[in-house]
C-alpha atoms as a PDB file:
ATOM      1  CA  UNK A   1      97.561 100.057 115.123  1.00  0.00           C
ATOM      2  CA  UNK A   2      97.913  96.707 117.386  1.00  0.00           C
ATOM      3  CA  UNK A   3     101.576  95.334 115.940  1.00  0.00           C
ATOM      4  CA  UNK A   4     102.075  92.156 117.261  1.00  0.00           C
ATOM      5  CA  UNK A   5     106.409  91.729 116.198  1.00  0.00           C
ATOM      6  CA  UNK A   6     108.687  88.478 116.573  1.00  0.00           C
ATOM      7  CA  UNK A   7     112.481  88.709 117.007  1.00  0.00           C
ATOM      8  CA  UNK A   8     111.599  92.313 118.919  1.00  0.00           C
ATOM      9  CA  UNK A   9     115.061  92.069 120.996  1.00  0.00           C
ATOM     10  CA  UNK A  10     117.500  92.072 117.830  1.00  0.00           C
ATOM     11  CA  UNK A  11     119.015  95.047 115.785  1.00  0.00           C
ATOM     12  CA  UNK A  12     115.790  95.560 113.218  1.00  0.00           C
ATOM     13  CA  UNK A  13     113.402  94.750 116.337  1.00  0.00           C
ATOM     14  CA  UNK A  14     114.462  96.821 118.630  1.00  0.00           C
ATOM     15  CA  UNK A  15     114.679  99.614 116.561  1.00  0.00           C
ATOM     16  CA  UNK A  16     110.799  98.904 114.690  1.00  0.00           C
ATOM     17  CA  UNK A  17     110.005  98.914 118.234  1.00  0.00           C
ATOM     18  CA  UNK A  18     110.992 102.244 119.743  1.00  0.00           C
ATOM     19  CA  UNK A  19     109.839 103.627 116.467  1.00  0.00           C
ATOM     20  CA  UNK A  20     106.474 102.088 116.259  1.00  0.00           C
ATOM     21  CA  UNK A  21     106.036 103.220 119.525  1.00  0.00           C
ATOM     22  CA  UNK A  22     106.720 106.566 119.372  1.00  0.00           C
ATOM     23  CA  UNK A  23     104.045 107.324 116.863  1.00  0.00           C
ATOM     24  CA  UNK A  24     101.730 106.204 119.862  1.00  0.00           C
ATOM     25  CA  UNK A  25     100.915 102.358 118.606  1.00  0.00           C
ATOM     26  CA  UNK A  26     100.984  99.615 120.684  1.00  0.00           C
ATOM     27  CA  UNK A  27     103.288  96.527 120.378  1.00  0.00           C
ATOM     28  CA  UNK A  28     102.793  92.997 121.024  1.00  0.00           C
ATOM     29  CA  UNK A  29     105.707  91.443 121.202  1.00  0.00           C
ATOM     30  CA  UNK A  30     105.893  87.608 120.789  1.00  0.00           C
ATOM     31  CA  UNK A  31     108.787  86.442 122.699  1.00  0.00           C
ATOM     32  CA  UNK A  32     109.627  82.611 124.149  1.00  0.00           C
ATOM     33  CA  UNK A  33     109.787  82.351 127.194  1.00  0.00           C
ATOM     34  CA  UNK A  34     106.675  83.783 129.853  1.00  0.00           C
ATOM     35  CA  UNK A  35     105.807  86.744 129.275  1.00  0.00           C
ATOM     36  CA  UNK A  36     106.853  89.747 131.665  1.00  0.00           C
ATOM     37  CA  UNK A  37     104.620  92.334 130.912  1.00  0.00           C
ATOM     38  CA  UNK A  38     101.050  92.997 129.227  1.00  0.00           C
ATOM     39  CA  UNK A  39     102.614  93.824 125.643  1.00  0.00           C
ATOM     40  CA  UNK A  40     104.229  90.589 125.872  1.00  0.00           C
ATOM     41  CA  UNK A  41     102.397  87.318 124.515  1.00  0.00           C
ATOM     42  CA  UNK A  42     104.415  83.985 124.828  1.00  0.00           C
ATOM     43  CA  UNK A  43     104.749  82.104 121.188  1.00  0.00           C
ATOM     44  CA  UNK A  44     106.083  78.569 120.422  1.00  0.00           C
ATOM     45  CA  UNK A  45     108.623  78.682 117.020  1.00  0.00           C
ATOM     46  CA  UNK A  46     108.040  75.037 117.274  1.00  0.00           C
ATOM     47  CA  UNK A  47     104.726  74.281 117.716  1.00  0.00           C
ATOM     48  CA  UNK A  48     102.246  73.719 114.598  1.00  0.00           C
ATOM     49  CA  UNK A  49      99.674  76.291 115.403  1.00  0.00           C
ATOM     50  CA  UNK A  50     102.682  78.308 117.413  1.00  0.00           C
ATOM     51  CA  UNK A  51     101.762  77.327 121.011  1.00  0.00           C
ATOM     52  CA  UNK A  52      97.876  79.217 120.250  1.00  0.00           C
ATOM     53  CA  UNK A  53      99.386  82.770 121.320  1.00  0.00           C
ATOM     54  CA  UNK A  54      97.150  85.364 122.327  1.00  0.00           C
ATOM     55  CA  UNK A  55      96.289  87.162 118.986  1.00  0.00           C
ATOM     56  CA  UNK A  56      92.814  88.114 118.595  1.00  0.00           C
ATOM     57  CA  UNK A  57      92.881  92.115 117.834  1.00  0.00           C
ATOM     58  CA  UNK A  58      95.818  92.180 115.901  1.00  0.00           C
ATOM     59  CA  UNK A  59      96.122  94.955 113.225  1.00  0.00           C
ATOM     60  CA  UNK A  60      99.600  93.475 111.807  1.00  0.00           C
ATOM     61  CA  UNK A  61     102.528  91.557 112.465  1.00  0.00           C
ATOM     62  CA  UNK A  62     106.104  91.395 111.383  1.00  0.00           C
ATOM     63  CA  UNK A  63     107.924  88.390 111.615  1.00  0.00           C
ATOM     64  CA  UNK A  64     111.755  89.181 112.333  1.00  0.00           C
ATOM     65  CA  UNK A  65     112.398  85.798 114.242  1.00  0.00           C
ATOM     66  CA  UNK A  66     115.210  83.337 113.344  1.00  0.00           C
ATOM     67  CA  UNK A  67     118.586  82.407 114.119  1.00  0.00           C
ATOM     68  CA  UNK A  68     121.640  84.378 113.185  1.00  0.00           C
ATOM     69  CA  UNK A  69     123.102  82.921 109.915  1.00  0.00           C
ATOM     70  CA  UNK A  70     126.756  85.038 110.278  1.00  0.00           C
ATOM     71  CA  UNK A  71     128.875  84.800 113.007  1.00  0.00           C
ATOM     72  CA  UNK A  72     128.270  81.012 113.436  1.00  0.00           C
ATOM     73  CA  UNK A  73     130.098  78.017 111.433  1.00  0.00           C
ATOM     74  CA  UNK A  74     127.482  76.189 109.177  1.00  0.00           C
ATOM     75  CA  UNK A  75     127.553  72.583 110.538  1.00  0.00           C
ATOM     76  CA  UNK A  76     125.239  70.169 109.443  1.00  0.00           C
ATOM     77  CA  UNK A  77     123.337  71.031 112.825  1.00  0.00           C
ATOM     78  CA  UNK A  78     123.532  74.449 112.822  1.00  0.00           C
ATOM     79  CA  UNK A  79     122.186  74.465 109.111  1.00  0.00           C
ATOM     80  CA  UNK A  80     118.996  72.877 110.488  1.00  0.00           C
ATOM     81  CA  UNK A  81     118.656  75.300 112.878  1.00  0.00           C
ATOM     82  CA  UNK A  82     118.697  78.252 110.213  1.00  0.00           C
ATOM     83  CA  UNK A  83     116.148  76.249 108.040  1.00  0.00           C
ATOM     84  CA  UNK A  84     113.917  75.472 111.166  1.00  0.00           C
ATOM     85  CA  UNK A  85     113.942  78.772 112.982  1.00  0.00           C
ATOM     86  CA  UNK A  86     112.759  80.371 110.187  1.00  0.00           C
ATOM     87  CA  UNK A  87     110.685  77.925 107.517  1.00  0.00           C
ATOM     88  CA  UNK A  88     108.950  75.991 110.437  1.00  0.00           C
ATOM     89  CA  UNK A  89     108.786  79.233 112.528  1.00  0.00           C
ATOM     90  CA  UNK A  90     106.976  81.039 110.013  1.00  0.00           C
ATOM     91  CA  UNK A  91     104.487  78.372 109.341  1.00  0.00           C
ATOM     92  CA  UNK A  92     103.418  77.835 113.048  1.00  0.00           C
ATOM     93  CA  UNK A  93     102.839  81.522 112.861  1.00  0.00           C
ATOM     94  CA  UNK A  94     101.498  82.196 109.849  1.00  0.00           C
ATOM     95  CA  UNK A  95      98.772  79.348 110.972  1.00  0.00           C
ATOM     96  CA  UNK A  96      98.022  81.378 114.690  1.00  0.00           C
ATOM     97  CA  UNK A  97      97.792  84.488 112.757  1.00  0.00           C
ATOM     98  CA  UNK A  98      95.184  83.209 110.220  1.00  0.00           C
ATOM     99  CA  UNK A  99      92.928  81.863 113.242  1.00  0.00           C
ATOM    100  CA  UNK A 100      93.004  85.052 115.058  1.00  0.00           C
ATOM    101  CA  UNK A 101      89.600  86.995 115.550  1.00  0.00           C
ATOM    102  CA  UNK A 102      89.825  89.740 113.646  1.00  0.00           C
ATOM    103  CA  UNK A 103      92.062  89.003 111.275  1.00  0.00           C
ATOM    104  CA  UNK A 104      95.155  90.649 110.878  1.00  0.00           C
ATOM    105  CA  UNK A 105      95.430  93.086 107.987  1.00  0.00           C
ATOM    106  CA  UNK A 106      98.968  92.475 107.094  1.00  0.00           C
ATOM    107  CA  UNK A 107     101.977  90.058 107.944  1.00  0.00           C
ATOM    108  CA  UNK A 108     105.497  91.631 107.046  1.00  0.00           C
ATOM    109  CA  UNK A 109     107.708  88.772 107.049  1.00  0.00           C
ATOM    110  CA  UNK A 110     111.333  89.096 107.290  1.00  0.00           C
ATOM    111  CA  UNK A 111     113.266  87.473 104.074  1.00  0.00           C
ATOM    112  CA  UNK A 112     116.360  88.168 102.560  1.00  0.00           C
ATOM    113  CA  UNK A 113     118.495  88.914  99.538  1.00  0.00           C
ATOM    114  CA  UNK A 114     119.882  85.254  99.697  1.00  0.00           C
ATOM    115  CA  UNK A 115     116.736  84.167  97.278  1.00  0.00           C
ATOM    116  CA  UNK A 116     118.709  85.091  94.934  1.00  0.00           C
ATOM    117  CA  UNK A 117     122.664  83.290  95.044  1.00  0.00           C
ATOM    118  CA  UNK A 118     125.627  84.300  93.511  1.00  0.00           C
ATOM    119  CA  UNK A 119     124.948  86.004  90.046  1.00  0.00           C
ATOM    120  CA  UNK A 120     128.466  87.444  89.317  1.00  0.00           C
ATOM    121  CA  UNK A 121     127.406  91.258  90.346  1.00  0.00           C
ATOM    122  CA  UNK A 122     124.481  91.053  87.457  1.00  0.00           C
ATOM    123  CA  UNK A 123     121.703  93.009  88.577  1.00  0.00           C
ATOM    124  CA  UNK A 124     118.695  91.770  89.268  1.00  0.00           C
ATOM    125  CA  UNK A 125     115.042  92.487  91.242  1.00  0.00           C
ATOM    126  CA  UNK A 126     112.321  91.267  92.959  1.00  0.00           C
ATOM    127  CA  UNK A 127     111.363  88.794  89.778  1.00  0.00           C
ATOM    128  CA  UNK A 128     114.295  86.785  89.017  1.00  0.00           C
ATOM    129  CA  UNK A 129     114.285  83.167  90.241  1.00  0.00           C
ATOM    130  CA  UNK A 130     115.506  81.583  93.442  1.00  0.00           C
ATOM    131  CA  UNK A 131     119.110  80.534  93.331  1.00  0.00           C
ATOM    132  CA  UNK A 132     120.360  77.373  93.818  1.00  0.00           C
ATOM    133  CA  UNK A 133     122.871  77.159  97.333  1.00  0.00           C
ATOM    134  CA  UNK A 134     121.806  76.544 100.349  1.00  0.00           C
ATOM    135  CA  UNK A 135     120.299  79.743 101.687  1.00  0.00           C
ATOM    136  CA  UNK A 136     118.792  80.219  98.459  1.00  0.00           C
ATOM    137  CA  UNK A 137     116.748  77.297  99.284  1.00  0.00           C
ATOM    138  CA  UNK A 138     116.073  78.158 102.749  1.00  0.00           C
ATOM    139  CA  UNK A 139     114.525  81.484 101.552  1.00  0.00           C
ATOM    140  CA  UNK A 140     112.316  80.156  98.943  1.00  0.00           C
ATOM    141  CA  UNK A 141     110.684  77.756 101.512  1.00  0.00           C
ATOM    142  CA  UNK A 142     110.834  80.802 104.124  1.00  0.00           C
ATOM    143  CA  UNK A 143     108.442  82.645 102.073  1.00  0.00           C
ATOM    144  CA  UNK A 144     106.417  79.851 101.011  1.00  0.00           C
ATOM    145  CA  UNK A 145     105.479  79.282 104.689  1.00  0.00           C
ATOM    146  CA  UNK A 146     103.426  82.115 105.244  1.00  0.00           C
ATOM    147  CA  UNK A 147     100.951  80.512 102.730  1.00  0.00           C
ATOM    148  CA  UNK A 148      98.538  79.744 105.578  1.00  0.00           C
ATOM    149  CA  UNK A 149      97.888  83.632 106.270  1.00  0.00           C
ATOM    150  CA  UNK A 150      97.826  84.387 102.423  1.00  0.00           C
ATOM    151  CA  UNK A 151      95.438  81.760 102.261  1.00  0.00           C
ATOM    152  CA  UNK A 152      93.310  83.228 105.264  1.00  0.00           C
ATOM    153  CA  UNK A 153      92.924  86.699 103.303  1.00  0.00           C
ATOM    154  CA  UNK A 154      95.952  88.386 105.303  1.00  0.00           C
ATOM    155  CA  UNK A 155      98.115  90.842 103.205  1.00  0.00           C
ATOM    156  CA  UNK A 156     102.083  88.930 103.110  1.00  0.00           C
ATOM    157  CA  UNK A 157     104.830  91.065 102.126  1.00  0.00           C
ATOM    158  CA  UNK A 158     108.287  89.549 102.087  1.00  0.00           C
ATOM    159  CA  UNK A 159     111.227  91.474 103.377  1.00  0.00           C
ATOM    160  CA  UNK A 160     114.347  90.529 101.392  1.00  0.00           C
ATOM    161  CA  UNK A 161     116.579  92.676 103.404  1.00  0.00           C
ATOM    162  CA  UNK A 162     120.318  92.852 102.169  1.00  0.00           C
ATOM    163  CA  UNK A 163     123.211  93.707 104.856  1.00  0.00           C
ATOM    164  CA  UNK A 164     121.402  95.780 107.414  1.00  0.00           C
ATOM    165  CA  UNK A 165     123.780  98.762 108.506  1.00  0.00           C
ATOM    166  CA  UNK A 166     123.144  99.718 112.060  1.00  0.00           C
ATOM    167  CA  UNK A 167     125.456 100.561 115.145  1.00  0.00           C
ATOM    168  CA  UNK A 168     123.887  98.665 117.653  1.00  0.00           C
ATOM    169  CA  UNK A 169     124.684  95.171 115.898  1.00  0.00           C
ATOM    170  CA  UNK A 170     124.904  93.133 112.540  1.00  0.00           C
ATOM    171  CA  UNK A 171     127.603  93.037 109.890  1.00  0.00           C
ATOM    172  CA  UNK A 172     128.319  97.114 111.028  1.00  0.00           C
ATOM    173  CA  UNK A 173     129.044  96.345 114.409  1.00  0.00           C
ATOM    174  CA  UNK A 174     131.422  93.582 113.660  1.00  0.00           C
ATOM    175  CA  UNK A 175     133.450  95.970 110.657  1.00  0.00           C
ATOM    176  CA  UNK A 176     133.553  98.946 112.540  1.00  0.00           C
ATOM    177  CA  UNK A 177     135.821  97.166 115.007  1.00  0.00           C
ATOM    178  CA  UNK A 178     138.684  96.898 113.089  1.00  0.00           C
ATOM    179  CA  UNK A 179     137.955  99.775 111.024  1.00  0.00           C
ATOM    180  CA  UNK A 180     138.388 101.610 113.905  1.00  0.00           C
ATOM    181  CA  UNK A 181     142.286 100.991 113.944  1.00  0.00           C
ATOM    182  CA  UNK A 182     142.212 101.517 109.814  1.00  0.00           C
ATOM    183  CA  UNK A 183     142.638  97.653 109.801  1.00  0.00           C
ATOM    184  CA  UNK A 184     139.601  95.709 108.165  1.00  0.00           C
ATOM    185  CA  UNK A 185     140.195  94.283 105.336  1.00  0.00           C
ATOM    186  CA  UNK A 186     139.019  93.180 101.585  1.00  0.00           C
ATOM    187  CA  UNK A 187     137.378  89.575 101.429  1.00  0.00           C
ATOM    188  CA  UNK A 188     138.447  87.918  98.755  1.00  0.00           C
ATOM    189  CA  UNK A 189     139.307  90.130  95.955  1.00  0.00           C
ATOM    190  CA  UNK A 190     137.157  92.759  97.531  1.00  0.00           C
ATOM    191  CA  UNK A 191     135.046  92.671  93.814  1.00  0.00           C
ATOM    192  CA  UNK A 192     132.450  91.346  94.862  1.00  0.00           C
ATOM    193  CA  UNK A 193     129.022  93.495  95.543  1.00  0.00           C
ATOM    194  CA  UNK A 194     127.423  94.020  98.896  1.00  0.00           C
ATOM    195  CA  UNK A 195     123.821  95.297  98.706  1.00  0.00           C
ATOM    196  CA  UNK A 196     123.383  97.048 101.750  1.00  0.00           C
ATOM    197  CA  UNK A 197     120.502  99.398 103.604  1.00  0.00           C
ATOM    198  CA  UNK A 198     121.017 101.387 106.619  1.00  0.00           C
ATOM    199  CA  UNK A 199     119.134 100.483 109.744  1.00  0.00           C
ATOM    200  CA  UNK A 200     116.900 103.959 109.459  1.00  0.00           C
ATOM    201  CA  UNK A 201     115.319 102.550 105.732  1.00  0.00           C
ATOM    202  CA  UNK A 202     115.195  99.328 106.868  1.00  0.00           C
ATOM    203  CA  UNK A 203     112.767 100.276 109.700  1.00  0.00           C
ATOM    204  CA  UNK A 204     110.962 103.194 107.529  1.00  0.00           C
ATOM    205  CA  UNK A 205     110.439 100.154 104.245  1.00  0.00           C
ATOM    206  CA  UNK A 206     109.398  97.742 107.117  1.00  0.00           C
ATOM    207  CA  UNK A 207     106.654 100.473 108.032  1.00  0.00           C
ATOM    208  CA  UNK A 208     105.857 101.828 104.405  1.00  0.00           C
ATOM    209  CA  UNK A 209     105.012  97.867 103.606  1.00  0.00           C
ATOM    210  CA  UNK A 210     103.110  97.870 107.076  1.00  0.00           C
ATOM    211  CA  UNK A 211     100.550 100.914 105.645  1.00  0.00           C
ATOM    212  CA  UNK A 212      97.319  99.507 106.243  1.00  0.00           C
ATOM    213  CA  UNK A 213      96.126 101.728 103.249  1.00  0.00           C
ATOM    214  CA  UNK A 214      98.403 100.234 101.289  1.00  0.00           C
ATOM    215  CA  UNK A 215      96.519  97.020  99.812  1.00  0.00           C
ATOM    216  CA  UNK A 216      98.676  96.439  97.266  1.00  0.00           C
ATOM    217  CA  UNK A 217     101.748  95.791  98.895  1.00  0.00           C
ATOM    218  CA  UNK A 218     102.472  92.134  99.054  1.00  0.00           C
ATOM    219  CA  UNK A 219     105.135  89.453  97.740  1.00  0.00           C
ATOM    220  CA  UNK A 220     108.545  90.209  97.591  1.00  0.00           C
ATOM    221  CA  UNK A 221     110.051  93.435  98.302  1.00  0.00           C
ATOM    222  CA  UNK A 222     113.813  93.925  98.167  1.00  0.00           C
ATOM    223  CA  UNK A 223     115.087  96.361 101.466  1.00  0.00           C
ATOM    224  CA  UNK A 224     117.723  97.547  99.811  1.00  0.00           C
ATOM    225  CA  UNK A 225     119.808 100.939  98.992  1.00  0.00           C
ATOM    226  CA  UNK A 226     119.469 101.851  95.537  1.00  0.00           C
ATOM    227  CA  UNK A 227     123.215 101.772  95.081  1.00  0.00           C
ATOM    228  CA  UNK A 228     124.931  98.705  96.164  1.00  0.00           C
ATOM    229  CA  UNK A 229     129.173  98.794  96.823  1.00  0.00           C
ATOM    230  CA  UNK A 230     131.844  96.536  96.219  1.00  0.00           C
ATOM    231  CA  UNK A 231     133.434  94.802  99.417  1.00  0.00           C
ATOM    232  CA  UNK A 232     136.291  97.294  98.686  1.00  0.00           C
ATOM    233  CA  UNK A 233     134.006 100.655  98.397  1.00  0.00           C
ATOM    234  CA  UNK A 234     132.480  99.279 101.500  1.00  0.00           C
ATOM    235  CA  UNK A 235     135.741  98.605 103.388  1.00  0.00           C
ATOM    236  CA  UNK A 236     136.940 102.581 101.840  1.00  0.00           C
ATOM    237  CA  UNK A 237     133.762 104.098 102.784  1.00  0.00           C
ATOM    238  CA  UNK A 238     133.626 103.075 106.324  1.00  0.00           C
ATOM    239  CA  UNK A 239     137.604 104.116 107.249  1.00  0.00           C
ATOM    240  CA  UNK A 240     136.379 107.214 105.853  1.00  0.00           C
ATOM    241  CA  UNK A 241     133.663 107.644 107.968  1.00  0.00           C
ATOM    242  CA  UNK A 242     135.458 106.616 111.077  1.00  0.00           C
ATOM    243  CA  UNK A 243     138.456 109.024 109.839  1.00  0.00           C
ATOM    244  CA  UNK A 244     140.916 106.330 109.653  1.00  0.00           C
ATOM    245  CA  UNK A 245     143.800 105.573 107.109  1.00  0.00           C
ATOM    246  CA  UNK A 246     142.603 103.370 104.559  1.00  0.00           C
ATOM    247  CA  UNK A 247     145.131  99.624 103.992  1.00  0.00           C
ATOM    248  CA  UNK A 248     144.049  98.792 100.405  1.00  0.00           C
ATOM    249  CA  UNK A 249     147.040  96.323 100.377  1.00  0.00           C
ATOM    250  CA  UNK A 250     144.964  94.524 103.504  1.00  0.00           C
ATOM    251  CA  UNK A 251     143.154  91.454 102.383  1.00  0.00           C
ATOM    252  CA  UNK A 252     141.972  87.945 103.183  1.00  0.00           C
ATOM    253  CA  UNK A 253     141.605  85.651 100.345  1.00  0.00           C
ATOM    254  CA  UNK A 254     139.090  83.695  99.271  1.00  0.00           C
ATOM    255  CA  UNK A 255     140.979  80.506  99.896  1.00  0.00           C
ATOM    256  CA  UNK A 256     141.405  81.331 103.860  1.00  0.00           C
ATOM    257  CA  UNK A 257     138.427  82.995 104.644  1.00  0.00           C
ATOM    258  CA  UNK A 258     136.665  79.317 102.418  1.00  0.00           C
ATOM    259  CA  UNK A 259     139.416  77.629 105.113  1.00  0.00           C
ATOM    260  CA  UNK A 260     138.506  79.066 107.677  1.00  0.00           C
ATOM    261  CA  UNK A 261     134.306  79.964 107.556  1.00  0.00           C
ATOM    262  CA  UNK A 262     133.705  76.958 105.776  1.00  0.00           C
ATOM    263  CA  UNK A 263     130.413  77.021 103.981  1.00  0.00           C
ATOM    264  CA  UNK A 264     128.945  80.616 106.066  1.00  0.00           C
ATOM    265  CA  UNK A 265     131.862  82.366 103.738  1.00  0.00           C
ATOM    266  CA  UNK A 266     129.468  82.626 100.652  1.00  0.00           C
ATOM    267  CA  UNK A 267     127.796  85.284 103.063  1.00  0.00           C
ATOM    268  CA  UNK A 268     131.308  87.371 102.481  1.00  0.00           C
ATOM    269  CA  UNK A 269     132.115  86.258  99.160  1.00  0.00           C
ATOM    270  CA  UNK A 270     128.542  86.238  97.261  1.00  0.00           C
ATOM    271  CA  UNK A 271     128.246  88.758  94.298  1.00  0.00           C
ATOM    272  CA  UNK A 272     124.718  89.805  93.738  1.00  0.00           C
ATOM    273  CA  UNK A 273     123.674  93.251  92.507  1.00  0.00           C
ATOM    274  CA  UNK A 274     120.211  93.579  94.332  1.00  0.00           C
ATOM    275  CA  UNK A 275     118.217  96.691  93.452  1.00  0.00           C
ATOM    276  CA  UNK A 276     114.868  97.743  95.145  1.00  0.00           C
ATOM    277  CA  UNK A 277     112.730  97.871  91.907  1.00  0.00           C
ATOM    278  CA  UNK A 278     109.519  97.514  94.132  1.00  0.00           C
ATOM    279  CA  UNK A 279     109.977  99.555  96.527  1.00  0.00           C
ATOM    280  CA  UNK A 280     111.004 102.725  94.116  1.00  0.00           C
ATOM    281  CA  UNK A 281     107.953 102.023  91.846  1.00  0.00           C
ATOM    282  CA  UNK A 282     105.772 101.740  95.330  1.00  0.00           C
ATOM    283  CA  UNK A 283     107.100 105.540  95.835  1.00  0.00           C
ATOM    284  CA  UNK A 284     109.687 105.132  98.697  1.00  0.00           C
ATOM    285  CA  UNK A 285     112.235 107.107  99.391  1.00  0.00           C
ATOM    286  CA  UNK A 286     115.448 106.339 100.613  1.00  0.00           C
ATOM    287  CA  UNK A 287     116.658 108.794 102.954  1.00  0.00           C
ATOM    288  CA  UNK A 288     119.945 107.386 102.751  1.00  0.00           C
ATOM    289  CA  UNK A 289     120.532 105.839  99.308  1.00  0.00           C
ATOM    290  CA  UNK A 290     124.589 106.318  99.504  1.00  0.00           C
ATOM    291  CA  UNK A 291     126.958 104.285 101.561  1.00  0.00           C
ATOM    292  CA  UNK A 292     128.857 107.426 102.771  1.00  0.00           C
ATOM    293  CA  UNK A 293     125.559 108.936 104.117  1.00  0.00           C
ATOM    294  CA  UNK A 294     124.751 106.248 105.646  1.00  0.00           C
ATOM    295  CA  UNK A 295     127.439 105.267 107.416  1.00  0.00           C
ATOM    296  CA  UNK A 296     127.953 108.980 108.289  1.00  0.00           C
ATOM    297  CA  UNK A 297     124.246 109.229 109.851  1.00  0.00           C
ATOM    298  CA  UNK A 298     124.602 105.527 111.836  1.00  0.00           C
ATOM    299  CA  UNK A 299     128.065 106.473 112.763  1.00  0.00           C
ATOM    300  CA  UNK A 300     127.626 109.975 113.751  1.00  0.00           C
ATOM    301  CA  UNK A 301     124.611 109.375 116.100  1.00  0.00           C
ATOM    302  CA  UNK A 302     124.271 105.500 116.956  1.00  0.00           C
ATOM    303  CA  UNK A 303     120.164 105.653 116.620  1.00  0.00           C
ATOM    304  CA  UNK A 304     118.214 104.880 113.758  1.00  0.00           C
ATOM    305  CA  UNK A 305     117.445 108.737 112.775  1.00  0.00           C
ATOM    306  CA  UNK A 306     113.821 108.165 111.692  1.00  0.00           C
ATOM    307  CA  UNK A 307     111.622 111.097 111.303  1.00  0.00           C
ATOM    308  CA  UNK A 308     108.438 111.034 112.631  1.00  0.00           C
ATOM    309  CA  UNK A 309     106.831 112.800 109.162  1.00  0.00           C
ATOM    310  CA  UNK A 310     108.637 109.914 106.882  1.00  0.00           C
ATOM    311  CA  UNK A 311     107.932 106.058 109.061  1.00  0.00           C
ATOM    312  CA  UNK A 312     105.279 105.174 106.542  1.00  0.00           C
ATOM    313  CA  UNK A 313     102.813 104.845 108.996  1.00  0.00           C
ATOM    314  CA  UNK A 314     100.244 107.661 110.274  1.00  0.00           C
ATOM    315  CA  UNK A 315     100.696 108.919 114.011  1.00  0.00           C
ATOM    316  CA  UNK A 316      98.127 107.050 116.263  1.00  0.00           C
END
């Protein structure tokens, strides 16, 4: 296959990348700024029909593009900038894809558990409504954007990934630091739950939904483990994969980290029980569905350990 992929320099990316590639297909990747090599096609985020990149012959695309939502304070500006990056973003490309020659087969766009809010830990799947906050909202018109490839006859699955564990970057990269020194603490009262996938099943559900036999595989698919933690089994599990004493007395409550994050602390304090319903029923299988294997496999090698027989997609 021809995989043309956005946002091909972050964590998820990179990783799709390397392991796209070494089944022997090619990828496109659609970066900003002029394009250095011959699998490199320049794309404009902000442009209606995406600056008319160079996509004619285009098996599939995935759509991992946008700006990072933790890590940053949520001003008024910066809030824009979230929305934009990723509702006008997909738009501009879901309209370049749906006038390429062929067309595309399939458009995996990236989404995320934040559809669905805070419900107080109750569990809940790929059919329960749209919460109410603010990246609730920004999700629901997120996935609504790639209506001009649905439209054209492409095949749009939606990625609602949950915390994505990898070494190389993300939420594991920034809790392993202190964890390191036994020293991260609970958010909050460390009740609430994280649903979580490592980076190897996010890139082998990213290529199951890619499976150009499989037809079927569109709307909403939640990318995550099958058995989501608490902040506090989290914080646990990770000392004890990095060997390190474990400060349950350690915390940073809800009032400070509100203080302090402002509105981007609802990415630390949200309690939402998100189980992969789809993606079970689809037949995947996790090849990490525990935290502590998880953590042990990133941890222990610092690659996404994908194997070749289990990406979802044939060997070109």
């Amino acid at each position: 296959m021809k995989v043309a992929v956005t946002g091909s320099t972050g964590l998820i990316g990179t990783a799709l990348a390397a392991s796209l590639r070494a089944d022997g297909h090619q990828v496109v990747r659609l970066v900003r700024r002029p394009p250095r090599g011959s699998d490199e096609v320049r794309w404009d985020p902000r442009a209606a029909d995406a600056g008319d990149p160079a996509l004619d012959g285009i098996d599939a695309c995935v759509h991992l593009a946008g700006v990072p939502v933790g890590g940053h304070r949520w001003t008024r500006r910066y809030k824009t900038e979230i929305r934009a990056s990723r509702v006008l973003a997909t738009r501009a490309l879901a309209t370049a894809l749906a006038a390429a020659q062929p067309l595309p087969k399939a458009l995996v766009a990236a989404s995320a558990i934040g559809w669905y809010g805070d419900t107080g830990g109750q569990e809940v799947t790929e059919d329960a409504p749209a919460g109410k906050g603010f990246l609730s909202r920004v999700v629901h018109d997120w996935e609504a954007a790639a209506e001009p490839a649905r439209q054209a006859g492409i095949r749009v699955a939606h990625a609602r990934s949950g915390l994505v564990l990898g070494t190389d970057g993300g939420v594991l990269a920034r809790l392993a630091g202190p964890a390191r020194f036994g020293l991260l603490p609970r958010f909050g009262g460390g009740h609430q739950v994280m649903s979580w996938i490592s980076l190897t099943d996010e890139i082998r559900a990213i290529r199951f939904l890619l499976d150009p036999d499989a037809t079927d595989r569109s709307g909403p698919y939640n990318l995550t483990a099958p058995n989501p933690v608490t902040d506090a089994e989290l914080t646990a599990a990770l000392h004890a994969a990095l060997k390190r004493p474990d400060f349950r007395w350690l915390r940073v409550p809800e009032s400070a980290l509100r203080l302090g994050l402002g509105e981007m602390s609802s990415e630390l304090l949200n309690n939402a029980r998100v189980l992969p319903r789809r993606l079970l029923a689809a037949g995947f299988q996790f090849e990490y569905p525990t935290i502590a294997a998880a953590l042990a496999a990133e941890l222990g090698s610092g690659q996404p350990l994908v194997r070749a027989t289990d990406r979802g997609l044939p060997a070109a």
